[in-house]
Protein backbone atom coordinates (compact mmCIF):
# COMPACT_ATOMS: atom_id res chain seq x y z
CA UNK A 1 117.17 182.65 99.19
CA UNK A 2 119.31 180.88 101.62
CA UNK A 3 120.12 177.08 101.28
CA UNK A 4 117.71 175.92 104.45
CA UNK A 5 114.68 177.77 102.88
CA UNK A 6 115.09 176.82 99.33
CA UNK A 7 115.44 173.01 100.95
CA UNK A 8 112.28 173.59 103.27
CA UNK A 9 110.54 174.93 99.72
CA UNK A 10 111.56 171.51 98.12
CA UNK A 11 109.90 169.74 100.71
CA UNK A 12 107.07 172.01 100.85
CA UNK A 13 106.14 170.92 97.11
CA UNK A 14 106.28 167.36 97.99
CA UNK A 15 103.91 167.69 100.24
CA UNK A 16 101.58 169.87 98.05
CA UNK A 17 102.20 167.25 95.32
CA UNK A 18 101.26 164.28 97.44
CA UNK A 19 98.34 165.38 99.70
CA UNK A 20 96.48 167.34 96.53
CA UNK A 21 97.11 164.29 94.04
CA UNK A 22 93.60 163.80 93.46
CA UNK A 23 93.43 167.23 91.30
CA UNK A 24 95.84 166.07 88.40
CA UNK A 25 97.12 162.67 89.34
CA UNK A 26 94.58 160.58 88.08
CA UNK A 27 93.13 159.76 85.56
CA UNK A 28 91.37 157.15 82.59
CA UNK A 29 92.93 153.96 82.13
CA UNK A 30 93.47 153.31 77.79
CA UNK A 31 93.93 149.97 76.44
CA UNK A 32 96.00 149.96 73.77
CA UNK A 33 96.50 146.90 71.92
CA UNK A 34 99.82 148.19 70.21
CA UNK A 35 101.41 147.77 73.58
CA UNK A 36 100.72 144.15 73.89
CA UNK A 37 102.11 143.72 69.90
CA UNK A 38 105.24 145.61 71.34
CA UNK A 39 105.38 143.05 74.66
CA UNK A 40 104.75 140.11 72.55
CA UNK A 41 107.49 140.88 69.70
CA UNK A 42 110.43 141.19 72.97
CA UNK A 43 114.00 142.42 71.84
CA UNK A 44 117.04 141.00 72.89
CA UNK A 45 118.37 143.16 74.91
CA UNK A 46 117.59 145.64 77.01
CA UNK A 47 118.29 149.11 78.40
CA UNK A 48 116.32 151.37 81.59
CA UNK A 49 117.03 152.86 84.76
CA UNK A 50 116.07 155.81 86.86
CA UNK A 51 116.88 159.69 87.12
CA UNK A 52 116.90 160.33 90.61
CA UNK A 53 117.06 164.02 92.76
CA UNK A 54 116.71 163.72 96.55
CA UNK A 55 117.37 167.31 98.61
CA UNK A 56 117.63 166.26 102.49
CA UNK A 57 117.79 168.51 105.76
CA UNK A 58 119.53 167.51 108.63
CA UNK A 59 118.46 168.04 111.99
CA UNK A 60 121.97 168.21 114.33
CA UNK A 61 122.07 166.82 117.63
CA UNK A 62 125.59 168.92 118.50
CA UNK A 63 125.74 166.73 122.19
CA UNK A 64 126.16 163.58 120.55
CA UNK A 65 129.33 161.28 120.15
CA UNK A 66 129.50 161.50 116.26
CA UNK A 67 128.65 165.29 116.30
CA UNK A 68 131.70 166.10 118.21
CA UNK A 69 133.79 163.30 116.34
CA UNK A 70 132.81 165.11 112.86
CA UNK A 71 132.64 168.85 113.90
CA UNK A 72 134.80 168.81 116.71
CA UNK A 73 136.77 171.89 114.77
CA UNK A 74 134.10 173.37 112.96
CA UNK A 75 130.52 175.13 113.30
CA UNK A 76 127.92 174.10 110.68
CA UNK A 77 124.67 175.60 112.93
CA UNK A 78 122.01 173.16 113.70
CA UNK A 79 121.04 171.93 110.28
CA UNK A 80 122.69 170.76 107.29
CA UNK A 81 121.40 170.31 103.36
CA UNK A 82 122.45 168.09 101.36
CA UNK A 83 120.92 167.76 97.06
CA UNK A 84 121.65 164.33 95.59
CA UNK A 85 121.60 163.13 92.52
CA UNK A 86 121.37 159.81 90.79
CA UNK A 87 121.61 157.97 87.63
CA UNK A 88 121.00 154.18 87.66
CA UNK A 89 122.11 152.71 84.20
CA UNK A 90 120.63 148.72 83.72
CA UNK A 91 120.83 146.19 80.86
CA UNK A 92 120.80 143.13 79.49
CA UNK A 93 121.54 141.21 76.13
CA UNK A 94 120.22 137.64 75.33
CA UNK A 95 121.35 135.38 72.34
CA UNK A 96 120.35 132.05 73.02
CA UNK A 97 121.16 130.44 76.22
CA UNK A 98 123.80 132.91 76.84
CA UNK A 99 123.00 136.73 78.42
CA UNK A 100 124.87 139.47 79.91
CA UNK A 101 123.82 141.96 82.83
CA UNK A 102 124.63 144.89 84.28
CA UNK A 103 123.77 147.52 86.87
CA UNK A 104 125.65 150.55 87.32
CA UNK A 105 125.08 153.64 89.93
CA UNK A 106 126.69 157.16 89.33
CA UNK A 107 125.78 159.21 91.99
CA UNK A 108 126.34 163.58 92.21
CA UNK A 109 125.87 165.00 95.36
CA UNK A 110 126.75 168.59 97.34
CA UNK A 111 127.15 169.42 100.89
CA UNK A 112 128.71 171.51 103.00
CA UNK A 113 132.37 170.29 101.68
CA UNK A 114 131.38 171.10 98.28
CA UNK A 115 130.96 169.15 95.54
CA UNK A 116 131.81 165.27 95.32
CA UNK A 117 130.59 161.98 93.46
CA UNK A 118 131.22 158.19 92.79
CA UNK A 119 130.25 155.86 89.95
CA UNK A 120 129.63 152.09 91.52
CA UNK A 121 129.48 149.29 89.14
CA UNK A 122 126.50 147.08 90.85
CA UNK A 123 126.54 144.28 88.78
CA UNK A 124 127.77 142.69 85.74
CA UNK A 125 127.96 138.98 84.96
CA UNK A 126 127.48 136.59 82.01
CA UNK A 127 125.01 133.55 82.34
CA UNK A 128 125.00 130.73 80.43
CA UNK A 129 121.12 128.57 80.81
CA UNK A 130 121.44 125.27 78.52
CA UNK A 131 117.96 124.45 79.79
CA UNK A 132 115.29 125.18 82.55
CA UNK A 133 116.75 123.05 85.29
CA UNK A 134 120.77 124.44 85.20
CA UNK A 135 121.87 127.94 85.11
CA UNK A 136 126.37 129.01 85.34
CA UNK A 137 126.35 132.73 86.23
CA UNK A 138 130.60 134.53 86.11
CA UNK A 139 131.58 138.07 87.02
CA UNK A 140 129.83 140.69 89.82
CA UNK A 141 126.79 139.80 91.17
CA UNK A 142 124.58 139.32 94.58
CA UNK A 143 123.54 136.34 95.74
CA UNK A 144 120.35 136.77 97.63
CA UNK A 145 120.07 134.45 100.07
CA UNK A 146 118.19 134.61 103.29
CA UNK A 147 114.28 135.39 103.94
CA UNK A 148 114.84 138.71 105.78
CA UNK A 149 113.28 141.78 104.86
CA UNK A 150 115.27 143.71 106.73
CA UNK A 151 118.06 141.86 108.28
CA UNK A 152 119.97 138.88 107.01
CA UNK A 153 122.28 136.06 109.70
CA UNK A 154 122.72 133.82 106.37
CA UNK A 155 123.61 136.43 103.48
CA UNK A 156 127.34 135.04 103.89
CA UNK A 157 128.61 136.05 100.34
CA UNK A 158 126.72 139.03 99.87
CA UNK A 159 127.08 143.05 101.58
CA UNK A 160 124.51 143.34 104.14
CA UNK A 161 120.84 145.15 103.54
CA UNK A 162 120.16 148.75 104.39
CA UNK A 163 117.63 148.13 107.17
CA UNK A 164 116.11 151.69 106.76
CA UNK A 165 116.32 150.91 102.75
CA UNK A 166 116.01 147.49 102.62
CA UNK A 167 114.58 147.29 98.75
CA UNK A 168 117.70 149.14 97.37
CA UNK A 169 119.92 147.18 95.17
CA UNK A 170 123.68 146.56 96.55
CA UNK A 171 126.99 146.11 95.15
CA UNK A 172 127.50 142.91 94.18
CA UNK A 173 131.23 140.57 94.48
CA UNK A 174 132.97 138.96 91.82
CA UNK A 175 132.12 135.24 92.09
CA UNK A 176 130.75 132.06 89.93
CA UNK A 177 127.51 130.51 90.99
CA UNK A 178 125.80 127.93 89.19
CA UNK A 179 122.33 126.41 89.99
CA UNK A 180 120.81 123.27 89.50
CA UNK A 181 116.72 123.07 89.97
CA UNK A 182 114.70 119.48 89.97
CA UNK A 183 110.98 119.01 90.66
CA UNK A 184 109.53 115.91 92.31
CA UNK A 185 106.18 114.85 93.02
CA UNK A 186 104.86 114.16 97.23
CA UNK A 187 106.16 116.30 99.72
CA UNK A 188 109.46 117.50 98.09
CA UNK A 189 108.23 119.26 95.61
CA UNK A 190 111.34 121.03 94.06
CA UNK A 191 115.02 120.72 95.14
CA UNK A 192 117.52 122.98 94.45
CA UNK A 193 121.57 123.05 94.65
CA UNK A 194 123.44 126.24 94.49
CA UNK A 195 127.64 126.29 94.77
CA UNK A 196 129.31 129.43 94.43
CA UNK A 197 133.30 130.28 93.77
CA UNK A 198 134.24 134.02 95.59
CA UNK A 199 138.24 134.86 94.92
CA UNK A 200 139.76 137.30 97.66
CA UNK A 201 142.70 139.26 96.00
CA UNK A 202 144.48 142.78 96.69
CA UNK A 203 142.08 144.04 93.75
CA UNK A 204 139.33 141.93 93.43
CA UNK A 205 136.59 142.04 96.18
CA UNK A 206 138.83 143.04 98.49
CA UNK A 207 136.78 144.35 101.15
CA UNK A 208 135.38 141.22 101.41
CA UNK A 209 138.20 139.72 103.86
CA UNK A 210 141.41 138.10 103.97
CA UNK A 211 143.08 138.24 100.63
CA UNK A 212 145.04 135.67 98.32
CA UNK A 213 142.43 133.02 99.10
CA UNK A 214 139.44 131.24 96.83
CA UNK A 215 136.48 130.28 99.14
CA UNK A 216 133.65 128.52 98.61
CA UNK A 217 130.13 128.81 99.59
CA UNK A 218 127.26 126.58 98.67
CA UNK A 219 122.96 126.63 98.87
CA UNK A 220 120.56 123.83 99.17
CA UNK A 221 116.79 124.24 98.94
CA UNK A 222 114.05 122.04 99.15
CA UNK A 223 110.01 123.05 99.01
CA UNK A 224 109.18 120.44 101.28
CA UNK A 225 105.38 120.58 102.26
CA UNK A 226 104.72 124.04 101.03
CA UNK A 227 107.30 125.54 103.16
CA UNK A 228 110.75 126.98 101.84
CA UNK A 229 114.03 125.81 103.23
CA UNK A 230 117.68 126.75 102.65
CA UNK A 231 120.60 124.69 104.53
CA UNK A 232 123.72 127.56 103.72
CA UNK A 233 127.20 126.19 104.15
CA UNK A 234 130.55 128.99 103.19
CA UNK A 235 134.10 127.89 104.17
CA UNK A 236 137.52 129.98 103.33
CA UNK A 237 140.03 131.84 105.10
CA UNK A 238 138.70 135.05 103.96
CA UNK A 239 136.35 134.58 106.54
CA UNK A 240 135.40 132.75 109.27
CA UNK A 241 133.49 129.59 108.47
CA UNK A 242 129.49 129.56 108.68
CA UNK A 243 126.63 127.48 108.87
CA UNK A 244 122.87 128.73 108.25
CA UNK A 245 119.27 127.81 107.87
CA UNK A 246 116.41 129.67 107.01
CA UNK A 247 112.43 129.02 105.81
CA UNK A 248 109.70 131.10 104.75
CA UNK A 249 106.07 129.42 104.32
CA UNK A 250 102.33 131.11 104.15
CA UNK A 251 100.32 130.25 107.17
CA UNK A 252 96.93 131.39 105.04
CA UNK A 253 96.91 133.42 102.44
CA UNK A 254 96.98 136.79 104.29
CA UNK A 255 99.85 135.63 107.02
CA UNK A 256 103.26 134.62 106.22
CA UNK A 257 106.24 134.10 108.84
CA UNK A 258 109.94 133.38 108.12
CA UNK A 259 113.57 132.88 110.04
CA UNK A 260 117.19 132.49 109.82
CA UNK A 261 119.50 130.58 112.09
CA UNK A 262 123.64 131.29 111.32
CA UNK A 263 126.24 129.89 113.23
CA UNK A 264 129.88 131.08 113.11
CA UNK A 265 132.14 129.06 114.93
CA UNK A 266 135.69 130.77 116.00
CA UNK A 267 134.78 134.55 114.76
CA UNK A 268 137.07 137.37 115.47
CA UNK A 269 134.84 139.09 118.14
CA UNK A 270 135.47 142.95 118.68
CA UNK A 271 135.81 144.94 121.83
CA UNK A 272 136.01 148.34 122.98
CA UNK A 273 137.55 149.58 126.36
CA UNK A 274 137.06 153.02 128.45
CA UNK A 275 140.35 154.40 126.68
CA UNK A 276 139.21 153.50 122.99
CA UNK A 277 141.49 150.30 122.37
CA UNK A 278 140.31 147.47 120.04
CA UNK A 279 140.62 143.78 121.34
CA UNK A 280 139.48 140.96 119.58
CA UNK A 281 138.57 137.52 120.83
CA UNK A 282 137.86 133.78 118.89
CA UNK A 283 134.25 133.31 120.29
CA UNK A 284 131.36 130.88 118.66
CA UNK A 285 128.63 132.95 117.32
CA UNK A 286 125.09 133.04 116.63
CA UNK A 287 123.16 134.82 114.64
CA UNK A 288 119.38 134.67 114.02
CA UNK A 289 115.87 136.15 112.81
CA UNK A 290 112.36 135.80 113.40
CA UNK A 291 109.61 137.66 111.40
CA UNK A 292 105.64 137.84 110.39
CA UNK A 293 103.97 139.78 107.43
CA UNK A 294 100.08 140.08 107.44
CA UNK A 295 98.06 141.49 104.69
CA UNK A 296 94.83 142.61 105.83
CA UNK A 297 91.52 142.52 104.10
CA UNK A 298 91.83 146.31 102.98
CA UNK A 299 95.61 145.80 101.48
CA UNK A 300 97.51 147.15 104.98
CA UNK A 301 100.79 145.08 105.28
CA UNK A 302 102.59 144.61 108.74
CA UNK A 303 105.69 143.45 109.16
CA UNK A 304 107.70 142.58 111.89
CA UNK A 305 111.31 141.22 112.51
CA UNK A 306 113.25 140.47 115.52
CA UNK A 307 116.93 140.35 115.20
CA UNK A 308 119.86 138.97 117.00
CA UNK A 309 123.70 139.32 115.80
CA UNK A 310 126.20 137.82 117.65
CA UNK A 311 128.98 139.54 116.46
CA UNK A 312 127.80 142.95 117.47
CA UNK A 313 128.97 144.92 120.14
CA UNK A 314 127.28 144.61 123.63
CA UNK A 315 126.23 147.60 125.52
CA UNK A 316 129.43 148.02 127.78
CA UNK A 317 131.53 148.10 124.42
CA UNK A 318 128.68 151.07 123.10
CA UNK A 319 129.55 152.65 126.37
CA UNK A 320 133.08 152.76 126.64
CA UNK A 321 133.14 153.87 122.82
CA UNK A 322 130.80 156.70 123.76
CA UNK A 323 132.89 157.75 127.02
CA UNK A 324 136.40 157.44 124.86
CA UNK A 325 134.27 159.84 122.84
CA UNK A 326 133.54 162.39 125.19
CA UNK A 327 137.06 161.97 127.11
CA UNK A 328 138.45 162.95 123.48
CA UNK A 329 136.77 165.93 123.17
CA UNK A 330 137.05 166.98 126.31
CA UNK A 331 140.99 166.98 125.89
CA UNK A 332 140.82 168.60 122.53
CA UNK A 333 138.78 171.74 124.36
CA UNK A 334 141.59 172.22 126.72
CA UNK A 335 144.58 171.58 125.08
CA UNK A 336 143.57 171.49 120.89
CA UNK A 337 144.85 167.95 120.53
CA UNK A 338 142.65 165.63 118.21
CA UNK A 339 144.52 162.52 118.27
CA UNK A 340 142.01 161.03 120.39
CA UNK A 341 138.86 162.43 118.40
CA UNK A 342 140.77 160.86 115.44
CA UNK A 343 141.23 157.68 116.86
CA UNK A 344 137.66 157.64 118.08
CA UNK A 345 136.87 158.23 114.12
CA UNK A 346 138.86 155.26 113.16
CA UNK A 347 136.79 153.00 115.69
CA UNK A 348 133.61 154.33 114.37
CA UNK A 349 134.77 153.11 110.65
CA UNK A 350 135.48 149.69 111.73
CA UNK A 351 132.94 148.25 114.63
CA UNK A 352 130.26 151.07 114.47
CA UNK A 353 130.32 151.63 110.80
CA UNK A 354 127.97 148.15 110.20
CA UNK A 355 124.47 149.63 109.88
CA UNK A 356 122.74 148.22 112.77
CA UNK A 357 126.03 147.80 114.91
CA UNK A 358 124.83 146.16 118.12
CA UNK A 359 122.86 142.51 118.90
CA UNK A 360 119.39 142.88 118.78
CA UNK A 361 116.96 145.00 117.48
CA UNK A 362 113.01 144.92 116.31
CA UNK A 363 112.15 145.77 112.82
CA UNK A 364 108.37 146.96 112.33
CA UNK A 365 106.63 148.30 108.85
CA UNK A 366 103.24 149.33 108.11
CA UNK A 367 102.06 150.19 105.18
CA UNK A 368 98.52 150.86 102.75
CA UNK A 369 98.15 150.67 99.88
CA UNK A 370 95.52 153.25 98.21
CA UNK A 371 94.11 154.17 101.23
CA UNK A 372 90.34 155.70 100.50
CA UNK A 373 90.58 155.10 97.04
CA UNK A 374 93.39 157.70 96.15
CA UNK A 375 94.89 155.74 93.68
CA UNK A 376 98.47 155.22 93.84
CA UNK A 377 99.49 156.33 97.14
CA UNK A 378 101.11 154.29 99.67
CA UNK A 379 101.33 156.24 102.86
CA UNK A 380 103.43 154.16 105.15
CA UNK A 381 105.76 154.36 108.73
CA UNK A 382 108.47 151.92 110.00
CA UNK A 383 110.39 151.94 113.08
CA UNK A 384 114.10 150.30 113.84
CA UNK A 385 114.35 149.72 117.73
CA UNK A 386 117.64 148.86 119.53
CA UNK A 387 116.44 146.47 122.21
CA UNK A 388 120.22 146.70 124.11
CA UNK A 389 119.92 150.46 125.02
CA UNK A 390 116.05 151.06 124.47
CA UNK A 391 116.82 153.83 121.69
CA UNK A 392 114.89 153.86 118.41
CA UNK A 393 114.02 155.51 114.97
CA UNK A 394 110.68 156.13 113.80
CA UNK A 395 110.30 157.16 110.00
CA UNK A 396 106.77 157.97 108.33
CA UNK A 397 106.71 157.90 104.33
CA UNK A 398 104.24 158.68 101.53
CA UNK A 399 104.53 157.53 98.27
CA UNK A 400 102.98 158.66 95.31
CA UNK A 401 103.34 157.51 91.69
CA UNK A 402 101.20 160.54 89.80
CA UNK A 403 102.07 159.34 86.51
CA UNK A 404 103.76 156.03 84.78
CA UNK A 405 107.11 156.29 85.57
CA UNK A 406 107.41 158.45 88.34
CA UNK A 407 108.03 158.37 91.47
CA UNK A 408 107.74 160.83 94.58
CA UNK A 409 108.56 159.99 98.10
CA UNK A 410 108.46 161.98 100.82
CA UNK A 411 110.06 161.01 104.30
CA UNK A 412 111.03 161.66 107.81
CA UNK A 413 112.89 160.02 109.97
CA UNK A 414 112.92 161.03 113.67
CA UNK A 415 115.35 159.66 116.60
CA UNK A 416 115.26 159.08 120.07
CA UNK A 417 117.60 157.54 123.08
CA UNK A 418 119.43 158.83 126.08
CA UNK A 419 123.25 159.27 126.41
CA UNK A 420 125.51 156.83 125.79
CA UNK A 421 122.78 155.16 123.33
CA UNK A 422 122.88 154.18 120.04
CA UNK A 423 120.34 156.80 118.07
CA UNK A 424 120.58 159.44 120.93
CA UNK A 425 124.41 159.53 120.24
CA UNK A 426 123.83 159.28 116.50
CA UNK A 427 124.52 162.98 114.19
CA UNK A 428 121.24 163.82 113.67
CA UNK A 429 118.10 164.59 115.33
CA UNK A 430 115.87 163.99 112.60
CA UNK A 431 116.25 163.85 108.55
CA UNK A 432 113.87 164.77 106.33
CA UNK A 433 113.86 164.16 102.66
CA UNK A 434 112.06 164.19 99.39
CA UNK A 435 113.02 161.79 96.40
CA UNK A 436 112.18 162.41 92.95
CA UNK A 437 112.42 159.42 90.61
CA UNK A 438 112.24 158.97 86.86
CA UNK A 439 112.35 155.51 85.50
CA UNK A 440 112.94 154.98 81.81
């Protein structure tokens, strides 16, 4: 059986397994009191994770910019396979008001080079909490700030969000954040102060920016009449120095809207010209959010964000990277020289390698949950759309949890956009996969 049918099989059975549910999948509910005894009678520590296998098929689009910067020398048909593999190790350990956590992601995976695989340690800090209004938190760990689903302007000491994952834990930076929480009566209901300490040194979050420098960051939140507000501040020469805003707060019960506001005075902004060089300018920037989420009577969820980042590239910089692109290629047809196509790859791993690379796009997600009763299914579709160049990505999902701890997920994600556009110049058509999780 060849590698594209055995993957088509895979997804095949996914489908099977979600759409005919209803024959094993559900089920009597049991009380059993000995699991409250266990709940109530909590360790110290503990230990899970999740077991995770996730073939995907690739759908090439061999006209595109990133097609011919990939497999400029080499033939790999129209479709590729991929079969990942995941094991997500998580813990903690509590003696008093001290703890330690961790998170750690070793991930197996073959494609058409072969074999190949990473371990990532996520997270792992100790936390001292002397009492319910002061926390100290040391070693690697994200700092979520920001109200975005989706996108973040004000996330200024932690690694940006996976729009098309956006619930998917990230890799943390080794910092020291403490936070200090007091409630009030009136208005101001609860006030909060968060500072936080992130080092920059040749080995210690050293993607991060600038090395050999400590910088500081700090969060201050108030509930002030029943709405959530965060005035961000980070300074250090890591990085260029920002200011940020954001607030959530419920409108009814059912409709909820939120925004971020980020200003980054004196940024190193990027450019691209026609023959693929790099400039880079000091220019004030702005970044910002706006988004809704609406529950409706029969549990569908919408939500929508709209998205502008400063420091992305415009659409004449998209262009002349796209044109450098093809110029490359061009060259290396009639004379076998890939400098260029290898330069073009280095641009793509610095200015297009962000996940949503350009200024402003629209977010939308809709989802149900148990739609006609079938109990645990969440069938659901969300759609990322460039607003600069009009191109977009439109993914439908169903997920199904059959039995307590697992998982099945089943998605495909489809693009569309001209030339010289940002999904129509992408690697792939479409991408389909299924995802198997096992949580323990």
């Amino acid at each position: 059986m060849s590698k594209t049918l055995f993957a088509l099989s895979v997804y095949v059975a996914g489908l099977v397994l979600i759409f005919f549910q209803p024959a094993f999948g559900q089920g009597e509910y049991e009380f059993d009191l000995s699991e409250i005894e266990k709940e109530i009678e909590k360790k110290p520590y503990y230990i899970g994770g999740l077991l995770e296998f996730r073939p995907v098929l690739f759908g090439l689009d061999r006209d595109s910019a990133f097609y011919k910067i990939k497999f400029y020398d080499k033939d790999e048909g129209s479709t590729l396979e991929q079969y990942n593999s995941r094991l997500r190790l998580e813990g903690s350990y509590q003696k008093g008001i001290a703890s330690l956590d961790f998170r750690t992601d070793s991930k197996l995976w073959y494609d058409y080079q072969g074999w190949d695989g990473d371990i990532t340690f996520l997270e792992g800090y100790f936390a001292l909490k002397p009492g319910p209004s002061f926390a100290l938190e040391a070693g690697k760990k994200v700092v979520q700030w920001g109200k975005g689903y989706a996108f973040n302007a004000v996330n200024f000491v932690s690694r940006p969000k996976d729009p098309d994952n956006p619930t998917e834990p990230v890799e943390g930076y080794y910092l020291a954040v403490a936070d200090w929480i007091k409630s009030f009566g009136g208005p101001l209901k609860t006030l909060a102060f968060t500072p936080v300490i992130l080092p920059v040194t040749e080995s210690i979050n050293d993607d991060f920016g600038e090395p050999d420098h400590i910088n500081f960051a700090a969060k201050l939140y108030g509930l002030l009449w029943d709405t959530d507000i965060d005035i961000l501040f980070f300074t250090g020469k890591s990085r260029t120095t920002s200011y940020g805003l954001d607030f959530a707060r419920n409108i009814t019960a059912n409709f909820a809207v939120h925004g971020e506001f980020a200003w980054l005075p004196g940024f190193d902004k990027k450019s691209i010209d026609s023959q693929g060089h790099l400039y880079t300018e000091k220019s004030d920037i702005l970044k910002y959010l706006f988004g809704i989420r609406y529950l409706t009577t029969n549990d569908m969820t919408f939500i929508i964000e709209y998205y502008h980042n400063g420091a992305g590239l415009d659409e004449e910089d998209a262009d002349n990277f796209y044109r450098f692109v093809d110029m490359a290629y061009d060259t290396y047809l009639s004379t076998g020289n890939s400098s260029n196509l290898n330069r073009a790859a280095q641009l793509s791993q610095g200015s297009l390698s962000t996940a949503k690379p350009m200024r402003d796009y629209l977010y939308f997600r809709a989802s149900w949950n148990e739609p006609f009763d079938i109990l645990y299914f969440t069938p659901a579709v969300f759609s990322i759309i460039n607003l600069n160049d009009q191109s977009l990505s439109i993914t439908p999902e169903l997920l199904y949890k059959p039995i307590t701890n697992l998982e099945l997920r089943l998605r495909g994600a489809f693009l569309a956009g001209g030339k010289n556009t940002e999904y129509g110049e992408k690697l792939n058509d479409y991408k389909i996969e299924l995802r198997v999780r096992y949580f323990f």
